[in-house]
C-alpha atoms as a PDB file:
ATOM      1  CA  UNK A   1       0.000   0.000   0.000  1.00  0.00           C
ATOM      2  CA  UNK A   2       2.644   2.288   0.482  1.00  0.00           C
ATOM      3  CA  UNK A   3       4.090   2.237  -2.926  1.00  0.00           C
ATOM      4  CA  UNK A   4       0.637   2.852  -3.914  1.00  0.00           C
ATOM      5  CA  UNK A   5       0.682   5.762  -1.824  1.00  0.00           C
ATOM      6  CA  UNK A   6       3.521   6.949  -3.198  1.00  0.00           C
ATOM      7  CA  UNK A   7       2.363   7.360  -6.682  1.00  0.00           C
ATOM      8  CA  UNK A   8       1.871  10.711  -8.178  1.00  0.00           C
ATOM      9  CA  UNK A   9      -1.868  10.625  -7.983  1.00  0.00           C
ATOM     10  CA  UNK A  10      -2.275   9.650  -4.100  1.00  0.00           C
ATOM     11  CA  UNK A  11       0.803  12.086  -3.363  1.00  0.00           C
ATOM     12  CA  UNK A  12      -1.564  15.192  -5.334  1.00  0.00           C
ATOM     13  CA  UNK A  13      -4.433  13.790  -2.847  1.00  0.00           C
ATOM     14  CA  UNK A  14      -2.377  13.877   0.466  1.00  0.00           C
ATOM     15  CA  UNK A  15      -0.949  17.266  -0.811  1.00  0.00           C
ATOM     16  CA  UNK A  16      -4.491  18.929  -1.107  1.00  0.00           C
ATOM     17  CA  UNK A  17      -5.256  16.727   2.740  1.00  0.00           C
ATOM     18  CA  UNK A  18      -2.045  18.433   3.581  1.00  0.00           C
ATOM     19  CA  UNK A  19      -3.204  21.701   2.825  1.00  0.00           C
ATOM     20  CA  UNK A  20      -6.807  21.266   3.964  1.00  0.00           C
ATOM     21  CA  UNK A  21      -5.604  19.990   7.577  1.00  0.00           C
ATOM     22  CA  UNK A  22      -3.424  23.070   7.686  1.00  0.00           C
ATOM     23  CA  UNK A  23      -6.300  25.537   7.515  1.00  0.00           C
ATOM     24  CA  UNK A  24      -8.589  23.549   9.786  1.00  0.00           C
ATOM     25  CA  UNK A  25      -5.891  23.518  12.293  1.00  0.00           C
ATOM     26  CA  UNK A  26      -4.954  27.487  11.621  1.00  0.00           C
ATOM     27  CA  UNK A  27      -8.949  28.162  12.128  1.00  0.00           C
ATOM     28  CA  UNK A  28      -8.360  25.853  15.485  1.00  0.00           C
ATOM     29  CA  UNK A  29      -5.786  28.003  16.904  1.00  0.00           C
ATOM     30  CA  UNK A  30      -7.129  31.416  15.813  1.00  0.00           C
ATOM     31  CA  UNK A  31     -10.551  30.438  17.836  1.00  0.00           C
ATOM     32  CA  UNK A  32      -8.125  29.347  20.779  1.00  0.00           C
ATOM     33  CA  UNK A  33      -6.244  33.282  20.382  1.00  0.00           C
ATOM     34  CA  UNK A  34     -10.079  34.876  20.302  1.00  0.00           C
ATOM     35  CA  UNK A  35     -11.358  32.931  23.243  1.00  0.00           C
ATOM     36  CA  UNK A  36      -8.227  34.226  25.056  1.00  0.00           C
ATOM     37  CA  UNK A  37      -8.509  38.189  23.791  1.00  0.00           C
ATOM     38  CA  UNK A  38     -12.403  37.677  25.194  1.00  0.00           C
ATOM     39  CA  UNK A  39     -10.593  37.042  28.408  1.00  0.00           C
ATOM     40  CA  UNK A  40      -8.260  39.564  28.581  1.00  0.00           C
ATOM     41  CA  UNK A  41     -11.098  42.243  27.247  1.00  0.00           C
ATOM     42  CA  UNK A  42     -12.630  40.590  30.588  1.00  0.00           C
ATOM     43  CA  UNK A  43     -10.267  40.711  32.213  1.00  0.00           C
ATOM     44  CA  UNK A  44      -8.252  43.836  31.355  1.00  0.00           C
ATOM     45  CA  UNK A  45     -11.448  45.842  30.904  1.00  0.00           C
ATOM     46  CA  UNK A  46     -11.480  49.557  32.492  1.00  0.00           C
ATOM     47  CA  UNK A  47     -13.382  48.005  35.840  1.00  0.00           C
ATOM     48  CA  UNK A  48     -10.867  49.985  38.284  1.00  0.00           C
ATOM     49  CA  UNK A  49     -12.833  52.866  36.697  1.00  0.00           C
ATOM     50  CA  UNK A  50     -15.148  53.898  39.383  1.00  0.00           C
ATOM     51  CA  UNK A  51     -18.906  54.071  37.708  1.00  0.00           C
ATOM     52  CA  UNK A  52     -22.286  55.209  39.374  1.00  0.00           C
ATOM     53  CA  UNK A  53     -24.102  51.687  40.301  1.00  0.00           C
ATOM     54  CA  UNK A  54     -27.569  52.993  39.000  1.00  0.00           C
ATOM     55  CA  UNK A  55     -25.759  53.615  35.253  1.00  0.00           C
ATOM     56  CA  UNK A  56     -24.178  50.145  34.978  1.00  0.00           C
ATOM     57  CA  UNK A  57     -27.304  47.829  36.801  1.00  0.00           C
ATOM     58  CA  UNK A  58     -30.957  47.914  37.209  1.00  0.00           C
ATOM     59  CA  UNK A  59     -32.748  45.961  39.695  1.00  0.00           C
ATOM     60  CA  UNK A  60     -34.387  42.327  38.691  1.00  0.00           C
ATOM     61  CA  UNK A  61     -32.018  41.897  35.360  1.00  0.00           C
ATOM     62  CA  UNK A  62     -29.650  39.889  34.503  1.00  0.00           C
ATOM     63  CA  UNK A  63     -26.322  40.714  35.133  1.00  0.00           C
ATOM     64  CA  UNK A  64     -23.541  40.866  32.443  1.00  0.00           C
ATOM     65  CA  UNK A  65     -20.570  38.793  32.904  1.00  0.00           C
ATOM     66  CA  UNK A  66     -18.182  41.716  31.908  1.00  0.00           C
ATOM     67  CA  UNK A  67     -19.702  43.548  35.073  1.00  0.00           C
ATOM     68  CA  UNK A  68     -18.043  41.295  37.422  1.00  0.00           C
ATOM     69  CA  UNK A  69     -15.727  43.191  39.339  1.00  0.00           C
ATOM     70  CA  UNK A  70     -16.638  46.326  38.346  1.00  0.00           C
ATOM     71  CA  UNK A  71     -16.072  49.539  41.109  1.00  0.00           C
ATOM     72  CA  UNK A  72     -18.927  51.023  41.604  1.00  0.00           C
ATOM     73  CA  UNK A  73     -20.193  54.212  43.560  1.00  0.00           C
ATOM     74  CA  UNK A  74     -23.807  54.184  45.594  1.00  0.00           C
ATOM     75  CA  UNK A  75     -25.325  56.007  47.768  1.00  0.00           C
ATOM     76  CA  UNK A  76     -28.312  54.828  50.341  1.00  0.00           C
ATOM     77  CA  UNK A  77     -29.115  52.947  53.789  1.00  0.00           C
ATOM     78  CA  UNK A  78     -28.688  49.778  55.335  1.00  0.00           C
ATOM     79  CA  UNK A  79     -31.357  47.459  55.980  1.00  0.00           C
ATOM     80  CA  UNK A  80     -30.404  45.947  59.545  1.00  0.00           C
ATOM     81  CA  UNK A  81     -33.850  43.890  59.553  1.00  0.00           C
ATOM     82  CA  UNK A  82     -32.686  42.071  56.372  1.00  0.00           C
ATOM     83  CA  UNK A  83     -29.595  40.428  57.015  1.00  0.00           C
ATOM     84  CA  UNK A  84     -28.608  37.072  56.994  1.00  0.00           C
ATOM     85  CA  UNK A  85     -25.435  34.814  57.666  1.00  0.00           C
ATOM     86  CA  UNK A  86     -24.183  33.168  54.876  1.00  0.00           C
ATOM     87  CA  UNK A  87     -22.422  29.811  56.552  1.00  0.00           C
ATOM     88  CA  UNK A  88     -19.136  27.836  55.804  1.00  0.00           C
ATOM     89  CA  UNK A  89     -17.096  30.497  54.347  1.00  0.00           C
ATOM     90  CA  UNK A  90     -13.582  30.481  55.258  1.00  0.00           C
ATOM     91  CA  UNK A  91     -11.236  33.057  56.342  1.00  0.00           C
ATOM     92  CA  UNK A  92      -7.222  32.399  57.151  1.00  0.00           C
ATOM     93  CA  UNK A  93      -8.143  28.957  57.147  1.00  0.00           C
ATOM     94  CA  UNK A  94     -11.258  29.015  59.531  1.00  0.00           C
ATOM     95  CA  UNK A  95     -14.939  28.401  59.051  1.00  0.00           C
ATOM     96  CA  UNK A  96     -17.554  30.896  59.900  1.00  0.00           C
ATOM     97  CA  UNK A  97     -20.116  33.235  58.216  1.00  0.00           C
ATOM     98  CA  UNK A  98     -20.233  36.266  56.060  1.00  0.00           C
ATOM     99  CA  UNK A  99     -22.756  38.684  57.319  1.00  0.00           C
ATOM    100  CA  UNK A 100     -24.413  39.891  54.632  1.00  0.00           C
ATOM    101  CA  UNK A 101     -26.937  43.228  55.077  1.00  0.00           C
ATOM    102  CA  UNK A 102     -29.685  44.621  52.326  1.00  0.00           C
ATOM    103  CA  UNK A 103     -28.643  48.005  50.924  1.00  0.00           C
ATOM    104  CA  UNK A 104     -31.680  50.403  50.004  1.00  0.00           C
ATOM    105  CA  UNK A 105     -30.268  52.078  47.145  1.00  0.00           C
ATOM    106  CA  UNK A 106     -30.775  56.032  46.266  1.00  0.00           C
ATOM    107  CA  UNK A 107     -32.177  56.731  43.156  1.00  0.00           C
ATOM    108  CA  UNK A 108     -32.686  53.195  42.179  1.00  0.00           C
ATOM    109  CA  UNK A 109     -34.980  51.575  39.739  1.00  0.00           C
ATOM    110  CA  UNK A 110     -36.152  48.511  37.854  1.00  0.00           C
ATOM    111  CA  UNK A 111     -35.329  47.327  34.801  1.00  0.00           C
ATOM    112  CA  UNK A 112     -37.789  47.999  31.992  1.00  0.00           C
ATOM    113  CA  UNK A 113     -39.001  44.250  31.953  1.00  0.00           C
ATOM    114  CA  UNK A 114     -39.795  44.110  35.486  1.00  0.00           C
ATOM    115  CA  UNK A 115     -41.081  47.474  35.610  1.00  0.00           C
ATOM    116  CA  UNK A 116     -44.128  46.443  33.047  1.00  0.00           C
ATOM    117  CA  UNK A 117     -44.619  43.337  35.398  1.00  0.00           C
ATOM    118  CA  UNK A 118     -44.727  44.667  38.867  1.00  0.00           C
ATOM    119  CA  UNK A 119     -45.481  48.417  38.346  1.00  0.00           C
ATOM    120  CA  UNK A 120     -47.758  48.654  41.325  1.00  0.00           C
ATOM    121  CA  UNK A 121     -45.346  46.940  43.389  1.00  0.00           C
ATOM    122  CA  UNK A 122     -42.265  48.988  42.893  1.00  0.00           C
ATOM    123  CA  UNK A 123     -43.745  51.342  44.726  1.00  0.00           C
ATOM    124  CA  UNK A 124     -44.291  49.852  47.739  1.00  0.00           C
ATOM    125  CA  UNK A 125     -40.877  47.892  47.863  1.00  0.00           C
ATOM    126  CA  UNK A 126     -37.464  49.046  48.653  1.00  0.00           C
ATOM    127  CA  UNK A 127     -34.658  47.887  45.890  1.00  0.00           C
ATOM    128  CA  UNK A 128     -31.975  47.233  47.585  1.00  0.00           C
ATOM    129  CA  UNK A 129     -28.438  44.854  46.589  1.00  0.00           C
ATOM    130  CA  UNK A 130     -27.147  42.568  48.890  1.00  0.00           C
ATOM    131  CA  UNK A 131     -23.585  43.715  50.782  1.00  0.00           C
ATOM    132  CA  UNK A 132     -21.434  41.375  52.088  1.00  0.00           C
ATOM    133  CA  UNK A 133     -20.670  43.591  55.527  1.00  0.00           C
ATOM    134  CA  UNK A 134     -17.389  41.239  56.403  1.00  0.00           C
ATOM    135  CA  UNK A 135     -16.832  37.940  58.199  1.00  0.00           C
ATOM    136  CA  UNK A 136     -17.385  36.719  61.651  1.00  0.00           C
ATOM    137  CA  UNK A 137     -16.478  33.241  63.319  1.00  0.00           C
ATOM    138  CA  UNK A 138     -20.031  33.372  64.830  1.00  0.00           C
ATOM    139  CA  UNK A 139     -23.425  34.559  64.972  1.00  0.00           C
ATOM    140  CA  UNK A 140     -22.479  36.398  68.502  1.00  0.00           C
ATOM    141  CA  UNK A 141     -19.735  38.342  66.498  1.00  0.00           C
ATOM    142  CA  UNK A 142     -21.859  39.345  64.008  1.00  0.00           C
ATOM    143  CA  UNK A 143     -24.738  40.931  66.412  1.00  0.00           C
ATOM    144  CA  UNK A 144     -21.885  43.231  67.663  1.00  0.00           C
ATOM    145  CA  UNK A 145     -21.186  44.509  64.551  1.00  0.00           C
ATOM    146  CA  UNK A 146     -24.619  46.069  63.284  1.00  0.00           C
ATOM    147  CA  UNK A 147     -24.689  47.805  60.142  1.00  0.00           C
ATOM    148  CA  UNK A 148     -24.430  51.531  60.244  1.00  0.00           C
ATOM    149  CA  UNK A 149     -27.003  53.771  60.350  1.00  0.00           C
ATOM    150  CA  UNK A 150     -28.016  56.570  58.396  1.00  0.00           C
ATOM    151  CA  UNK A 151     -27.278  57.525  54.695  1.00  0.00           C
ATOM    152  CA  UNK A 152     -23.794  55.917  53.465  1.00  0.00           C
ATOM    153  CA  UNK A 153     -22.035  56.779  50.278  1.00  0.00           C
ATOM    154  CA  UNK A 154     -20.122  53.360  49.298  1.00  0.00           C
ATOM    155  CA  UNK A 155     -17.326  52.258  46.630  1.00  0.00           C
ATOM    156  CA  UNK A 156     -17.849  48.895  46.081  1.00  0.00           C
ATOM    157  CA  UNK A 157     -17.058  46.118  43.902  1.00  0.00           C
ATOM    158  CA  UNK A 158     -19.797  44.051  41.988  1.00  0.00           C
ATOM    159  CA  UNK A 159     -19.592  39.989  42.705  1.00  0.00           C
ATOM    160  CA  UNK A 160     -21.795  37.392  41.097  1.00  0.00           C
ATOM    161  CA  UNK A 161     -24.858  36.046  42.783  1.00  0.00           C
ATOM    162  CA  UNK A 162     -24.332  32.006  43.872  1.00  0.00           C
ATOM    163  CA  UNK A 163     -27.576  29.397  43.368  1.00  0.00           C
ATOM    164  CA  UNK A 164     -30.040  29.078  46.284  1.00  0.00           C
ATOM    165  CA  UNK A 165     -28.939  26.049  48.562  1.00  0.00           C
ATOM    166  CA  UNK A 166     -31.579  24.013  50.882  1.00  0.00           C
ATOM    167  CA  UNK A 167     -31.315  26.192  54.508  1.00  0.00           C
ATOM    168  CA  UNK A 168     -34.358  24.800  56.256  1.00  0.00           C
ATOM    169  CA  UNK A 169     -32.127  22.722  58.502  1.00  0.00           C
ATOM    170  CA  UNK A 170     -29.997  25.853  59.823  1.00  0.00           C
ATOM    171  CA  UNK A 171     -31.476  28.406  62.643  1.00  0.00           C
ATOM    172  CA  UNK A 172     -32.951  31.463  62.017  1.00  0.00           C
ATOM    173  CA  UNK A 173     -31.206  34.091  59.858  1.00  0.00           C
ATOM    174  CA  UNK A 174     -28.755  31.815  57.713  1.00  0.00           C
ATOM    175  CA  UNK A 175     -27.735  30.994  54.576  1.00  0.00           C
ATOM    176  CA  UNK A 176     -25.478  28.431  52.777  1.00  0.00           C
ATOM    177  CA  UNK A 177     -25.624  31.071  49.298  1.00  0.00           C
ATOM    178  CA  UNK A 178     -25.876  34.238  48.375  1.00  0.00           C
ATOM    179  CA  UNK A 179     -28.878  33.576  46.559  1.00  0.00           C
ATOM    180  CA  UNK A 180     -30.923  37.058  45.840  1.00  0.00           C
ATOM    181  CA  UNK A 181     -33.868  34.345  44.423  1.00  0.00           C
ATOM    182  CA  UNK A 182     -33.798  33.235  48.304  1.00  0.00           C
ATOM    183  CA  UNK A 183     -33.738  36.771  49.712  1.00  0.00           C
ATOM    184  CA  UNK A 184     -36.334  38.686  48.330  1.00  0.00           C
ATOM    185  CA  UNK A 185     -38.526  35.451  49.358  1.00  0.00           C
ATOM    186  CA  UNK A 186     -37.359  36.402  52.665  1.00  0.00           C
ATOM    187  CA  UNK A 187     -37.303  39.859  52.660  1.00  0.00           C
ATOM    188  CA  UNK A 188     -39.838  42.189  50.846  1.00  0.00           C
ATOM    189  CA  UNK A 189     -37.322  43.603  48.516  1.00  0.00           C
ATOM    190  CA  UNK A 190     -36.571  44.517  44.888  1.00  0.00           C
ATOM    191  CA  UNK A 191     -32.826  43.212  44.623  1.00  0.00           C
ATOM    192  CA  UNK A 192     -30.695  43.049  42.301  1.00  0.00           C
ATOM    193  CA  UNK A 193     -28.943  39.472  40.081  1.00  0.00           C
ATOM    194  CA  UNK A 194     -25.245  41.143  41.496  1.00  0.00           C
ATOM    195  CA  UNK A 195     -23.677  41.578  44.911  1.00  0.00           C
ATOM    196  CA  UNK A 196     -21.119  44.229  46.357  1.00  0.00           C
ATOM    197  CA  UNK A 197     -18.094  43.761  47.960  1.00  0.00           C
ATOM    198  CA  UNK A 198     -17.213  47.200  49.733  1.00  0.00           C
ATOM    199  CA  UNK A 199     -13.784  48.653  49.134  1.00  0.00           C
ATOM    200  CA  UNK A 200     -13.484  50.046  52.475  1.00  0.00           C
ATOM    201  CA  UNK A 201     -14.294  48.231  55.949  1.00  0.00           C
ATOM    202  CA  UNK A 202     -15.480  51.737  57.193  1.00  0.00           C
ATOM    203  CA  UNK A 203     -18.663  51.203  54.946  1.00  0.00           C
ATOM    204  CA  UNK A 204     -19.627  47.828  56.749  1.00  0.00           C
ATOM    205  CA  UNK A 205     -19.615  48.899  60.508  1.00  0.00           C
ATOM    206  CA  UNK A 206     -17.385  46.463  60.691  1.00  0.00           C
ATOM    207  CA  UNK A 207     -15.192  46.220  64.005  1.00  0.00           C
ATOM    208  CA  UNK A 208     -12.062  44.271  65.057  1.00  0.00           C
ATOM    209  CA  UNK A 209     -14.448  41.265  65.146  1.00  0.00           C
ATOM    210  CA  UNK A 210     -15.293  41.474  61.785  1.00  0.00           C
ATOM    211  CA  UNK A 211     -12.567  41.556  59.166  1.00  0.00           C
ATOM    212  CA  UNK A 212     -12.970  42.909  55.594  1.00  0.00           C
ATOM    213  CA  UNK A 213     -13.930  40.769  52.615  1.00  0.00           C
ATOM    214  CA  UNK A 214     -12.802  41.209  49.414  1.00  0.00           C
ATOM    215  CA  UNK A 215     -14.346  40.289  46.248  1.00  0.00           C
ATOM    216  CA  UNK A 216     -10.572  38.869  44.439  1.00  0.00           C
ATOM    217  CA  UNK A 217      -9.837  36.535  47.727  1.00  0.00           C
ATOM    218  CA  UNK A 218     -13.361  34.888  46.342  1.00  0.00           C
ATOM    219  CA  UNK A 219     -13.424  35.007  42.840  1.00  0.00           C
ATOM    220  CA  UNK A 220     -12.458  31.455  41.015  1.00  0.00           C
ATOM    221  CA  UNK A 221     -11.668  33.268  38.142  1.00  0.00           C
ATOM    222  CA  UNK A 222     -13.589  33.346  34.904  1.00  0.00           C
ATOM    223  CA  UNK A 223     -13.851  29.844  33.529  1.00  0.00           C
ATOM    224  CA  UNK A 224     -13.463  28.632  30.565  1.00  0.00           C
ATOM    225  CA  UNK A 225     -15.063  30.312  27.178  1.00  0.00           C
ATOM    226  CA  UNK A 226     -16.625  26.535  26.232  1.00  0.00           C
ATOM    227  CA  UNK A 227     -18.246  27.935  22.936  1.00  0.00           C
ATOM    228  CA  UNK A 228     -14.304  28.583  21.836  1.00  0.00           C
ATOM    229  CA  UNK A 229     -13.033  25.488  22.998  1.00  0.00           C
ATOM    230  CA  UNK A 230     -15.592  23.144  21.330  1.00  0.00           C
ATOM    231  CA  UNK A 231     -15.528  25.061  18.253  1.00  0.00           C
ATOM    232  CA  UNK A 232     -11.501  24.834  18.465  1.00  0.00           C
ATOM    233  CA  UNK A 233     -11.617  20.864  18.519  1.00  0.00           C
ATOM    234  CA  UNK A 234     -13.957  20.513  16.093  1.00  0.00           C
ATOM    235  CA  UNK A 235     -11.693  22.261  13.535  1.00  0.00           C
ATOM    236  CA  UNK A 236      -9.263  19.593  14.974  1.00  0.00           C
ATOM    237  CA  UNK A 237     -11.440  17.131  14.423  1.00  0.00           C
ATOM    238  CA  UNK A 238     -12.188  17.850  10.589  1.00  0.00           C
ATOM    239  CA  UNK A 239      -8.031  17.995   9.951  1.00  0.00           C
ATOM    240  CA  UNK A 240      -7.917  14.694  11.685  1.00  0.00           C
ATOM    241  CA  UNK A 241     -11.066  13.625   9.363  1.00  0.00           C
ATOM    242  CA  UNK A 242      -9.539  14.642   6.199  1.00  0.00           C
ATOM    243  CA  UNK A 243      -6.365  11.892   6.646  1.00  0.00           C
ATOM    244  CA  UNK A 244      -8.757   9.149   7.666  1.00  0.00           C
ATOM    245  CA  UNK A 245     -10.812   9.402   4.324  1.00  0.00           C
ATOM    246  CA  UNK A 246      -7.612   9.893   2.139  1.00  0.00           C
ATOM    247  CA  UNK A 247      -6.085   7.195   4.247  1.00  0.00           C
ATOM    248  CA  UNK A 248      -9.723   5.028   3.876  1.00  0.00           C
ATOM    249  CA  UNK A 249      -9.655   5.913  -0.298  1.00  0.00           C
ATOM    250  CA  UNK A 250      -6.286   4.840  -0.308  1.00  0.00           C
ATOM    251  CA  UNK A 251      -6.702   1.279   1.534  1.00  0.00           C
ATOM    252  CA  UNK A 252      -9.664   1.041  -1.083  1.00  0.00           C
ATOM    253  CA  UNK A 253      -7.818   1.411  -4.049  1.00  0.00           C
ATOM    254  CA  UNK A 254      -5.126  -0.967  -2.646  1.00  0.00           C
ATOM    255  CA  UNK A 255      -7.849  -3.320  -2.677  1.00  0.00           C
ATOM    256  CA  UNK A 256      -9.437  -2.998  -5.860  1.00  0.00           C
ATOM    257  CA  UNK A 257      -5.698  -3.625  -7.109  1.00  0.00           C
ATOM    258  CA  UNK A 258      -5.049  -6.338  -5.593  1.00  0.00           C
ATOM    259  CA  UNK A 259      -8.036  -8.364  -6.971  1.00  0.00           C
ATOM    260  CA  UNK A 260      -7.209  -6.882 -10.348  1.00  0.00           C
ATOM    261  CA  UNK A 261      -3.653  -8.134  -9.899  1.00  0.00           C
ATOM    262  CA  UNK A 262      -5.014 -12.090  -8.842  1.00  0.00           C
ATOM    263  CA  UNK A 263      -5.901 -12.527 -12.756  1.00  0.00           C
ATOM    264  CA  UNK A 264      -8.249 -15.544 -13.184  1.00  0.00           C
ATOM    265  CA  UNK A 265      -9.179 -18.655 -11.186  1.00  0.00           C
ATOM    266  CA  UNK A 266      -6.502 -21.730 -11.153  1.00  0.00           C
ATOM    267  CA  UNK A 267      -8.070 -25.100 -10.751  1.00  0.00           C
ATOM    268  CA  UNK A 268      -5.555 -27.904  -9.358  1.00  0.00           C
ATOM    269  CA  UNK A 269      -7.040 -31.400 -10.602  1.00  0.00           C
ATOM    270  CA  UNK A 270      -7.460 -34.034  -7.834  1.00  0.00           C
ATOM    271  CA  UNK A 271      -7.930 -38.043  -8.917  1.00  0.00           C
ATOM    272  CA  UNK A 272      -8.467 -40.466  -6.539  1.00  0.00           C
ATOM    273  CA  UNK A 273      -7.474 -43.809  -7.181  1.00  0.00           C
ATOM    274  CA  UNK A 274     -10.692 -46.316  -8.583  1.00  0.00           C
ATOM    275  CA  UNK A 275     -12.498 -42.564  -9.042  1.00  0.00           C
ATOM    276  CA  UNK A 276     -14.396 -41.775 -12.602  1.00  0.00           C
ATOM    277  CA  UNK A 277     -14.783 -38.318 -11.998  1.00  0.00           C
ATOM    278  CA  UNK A 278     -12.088 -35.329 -11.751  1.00  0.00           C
ATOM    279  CA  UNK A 279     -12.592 -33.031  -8.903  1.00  0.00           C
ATOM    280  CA  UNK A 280     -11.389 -29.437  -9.791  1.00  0.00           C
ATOM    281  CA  UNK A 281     -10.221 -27.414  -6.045  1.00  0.00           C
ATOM    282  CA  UNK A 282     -10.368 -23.602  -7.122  1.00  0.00           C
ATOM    283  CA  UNK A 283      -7.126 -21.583  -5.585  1.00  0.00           C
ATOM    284  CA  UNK A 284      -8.998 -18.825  -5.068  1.00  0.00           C
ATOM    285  CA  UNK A 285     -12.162 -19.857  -4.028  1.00  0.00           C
ATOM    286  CA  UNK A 286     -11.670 -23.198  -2.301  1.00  0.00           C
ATOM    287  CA  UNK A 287     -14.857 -24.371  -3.854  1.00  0.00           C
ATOM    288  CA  UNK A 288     -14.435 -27.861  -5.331  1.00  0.00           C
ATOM    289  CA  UNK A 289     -16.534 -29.125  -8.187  1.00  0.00           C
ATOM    290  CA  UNK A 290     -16.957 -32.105 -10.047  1.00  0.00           C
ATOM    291  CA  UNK A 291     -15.581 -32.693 -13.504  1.00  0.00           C
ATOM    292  CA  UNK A 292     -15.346 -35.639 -15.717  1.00  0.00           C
ATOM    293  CA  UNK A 293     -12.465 -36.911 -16.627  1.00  0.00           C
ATOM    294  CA  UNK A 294     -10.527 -35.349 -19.492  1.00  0.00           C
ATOM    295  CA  UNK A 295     -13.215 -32.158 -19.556  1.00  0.00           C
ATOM    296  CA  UNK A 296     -13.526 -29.138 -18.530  1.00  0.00           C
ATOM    297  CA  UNK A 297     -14.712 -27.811 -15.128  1.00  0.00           C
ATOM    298  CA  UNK A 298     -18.715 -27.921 -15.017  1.00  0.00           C
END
């Protein structure tokens, strides 16, 4: 097969597979170089710019990935009645809670969506985002740390909101997630689908008890852009394609030559002593037949 495959024609065919796999696998790597500019427009994006929180989110919408991070600036008033403790977060290696307080924000509003859905509604609620106030080993530390009162002006910086988690087994006033789908069942609040992460512990009311928390001790990072990677080994894929059908033409053609090449059937004549009849045994096909003596196969 391989001096087959060495024959001008199959040489022309692997040149043009050649060439095909090339550009698949050129395609592959320039989808691997865009999913990792997305990132570093993510990444790199002007988010230390400080931006007015009622110009980048509204209240019951989504929030955009590229907002995670973001500083912020906000105005408004804790809401001591709404907190919660958010359990088994860790801090310098230890286990406790984050306290996490409702913050009414000034000059808030809803997004146009929920605005046509719960116009009546809007008016009676507060909208308020989630802060996480700091951490405390335990729910004693965290009642002698109350939230400030009063109007607070607050740099922050905007976190993702985690999936609600089953909490009817813990006491009163915790958590296992920062789930605002959980707190506005709790508390009768607009919120919003982001959380903040204060810049400065003397926005929290947070004493020696309580230290800070920041948002980039939490984050994970931003995963993986899946949409690039797939697309990335499927152009892989289609190079690796393109040799197994020249390879699977090529083991074809071998074939097809090779019976070509066997020419026609051999017989080997077989007599057996007291025996009228010739018995012809076929090389090729191992099929004996029957032939009489001093004729032709039948």
């Amino acid at each position: 097969m391989l001096r087959l495959a060495l024959t001008p024609r199959w040489l022309s065919f692997l040149a043009l597979v050649l060439v095909l796999a090339s550009i698949f696998v050129g395609l592959s790597v320039w989808q691997v170089d865009r999913a990792q500019h997305k990132n570093d427009v993510l990444t790199h994006q002007d988010v230390d710019t400080t931006r007015p929180f009622n110009d980048v989110l509204d209240a019951q919408v989504p929030m955009p990935q590229r907002l995670i991070d973001q500083r912020v600036s906000l105005s408004g008033r804790y809401l001591p009645d709404a907190e919660v403790l958010v359990t088994d977060r860790i801090h310098e290696g230890e286990s406790g809670f984050w306290v996490v307080t409702m913050f009414e924000v000034a000059g808030a509003q809803l997004g146009e969506d929920a605005r046509l859905s719960s116009a009546d509604a809007a008016v009676a609620k507060p909208i308020a985002v989630p802060v996480i106030r700091g951490w405390v080993a335990d729910a004693a530390s965290a009642a002698a740390n109350p939230a400030p009162a009063g109007d607070i002006d607050m740099e922050a910086r905007l976190g993702p909101v985690e999936g609600p988690l089953q909490a009817s087994d813990l006491p009163d006033g915790q958590v296992r997630s920062v789930s605002t789908a959980q707190l506005i069942n709790r508390f009768d609040v607009h919120t919003y689908s982001g959380i903040l992460f204060p810049e400065d512990a003397s926005m929290t009311g947070a004493g020696d008890g309580m230290p800070h928390v920041d948002l980039e001790a939490q984050e994970e990072g931003r995963g993986v852009d899946w949409q690039s990677a797939i697309y990335a080994l499927e152009w892989i894929f289609f190079a690796g394609f393109a040799f197994y059908i020249w390879l699977q033409l090529l083991r074809d053609a071998y074939r097809a030559q090779q019976e070509e090449a066997g020419g026609p059937t051999e017989y080997v004549i077989v007599k057996q002593a007291g025996q009228k009849d010739l018995q012809t045994s076929g090389t090729h096909t191992g099929n004996t037949q029957d032939m009489h003596a001093g004729g032709a196969p039948q």
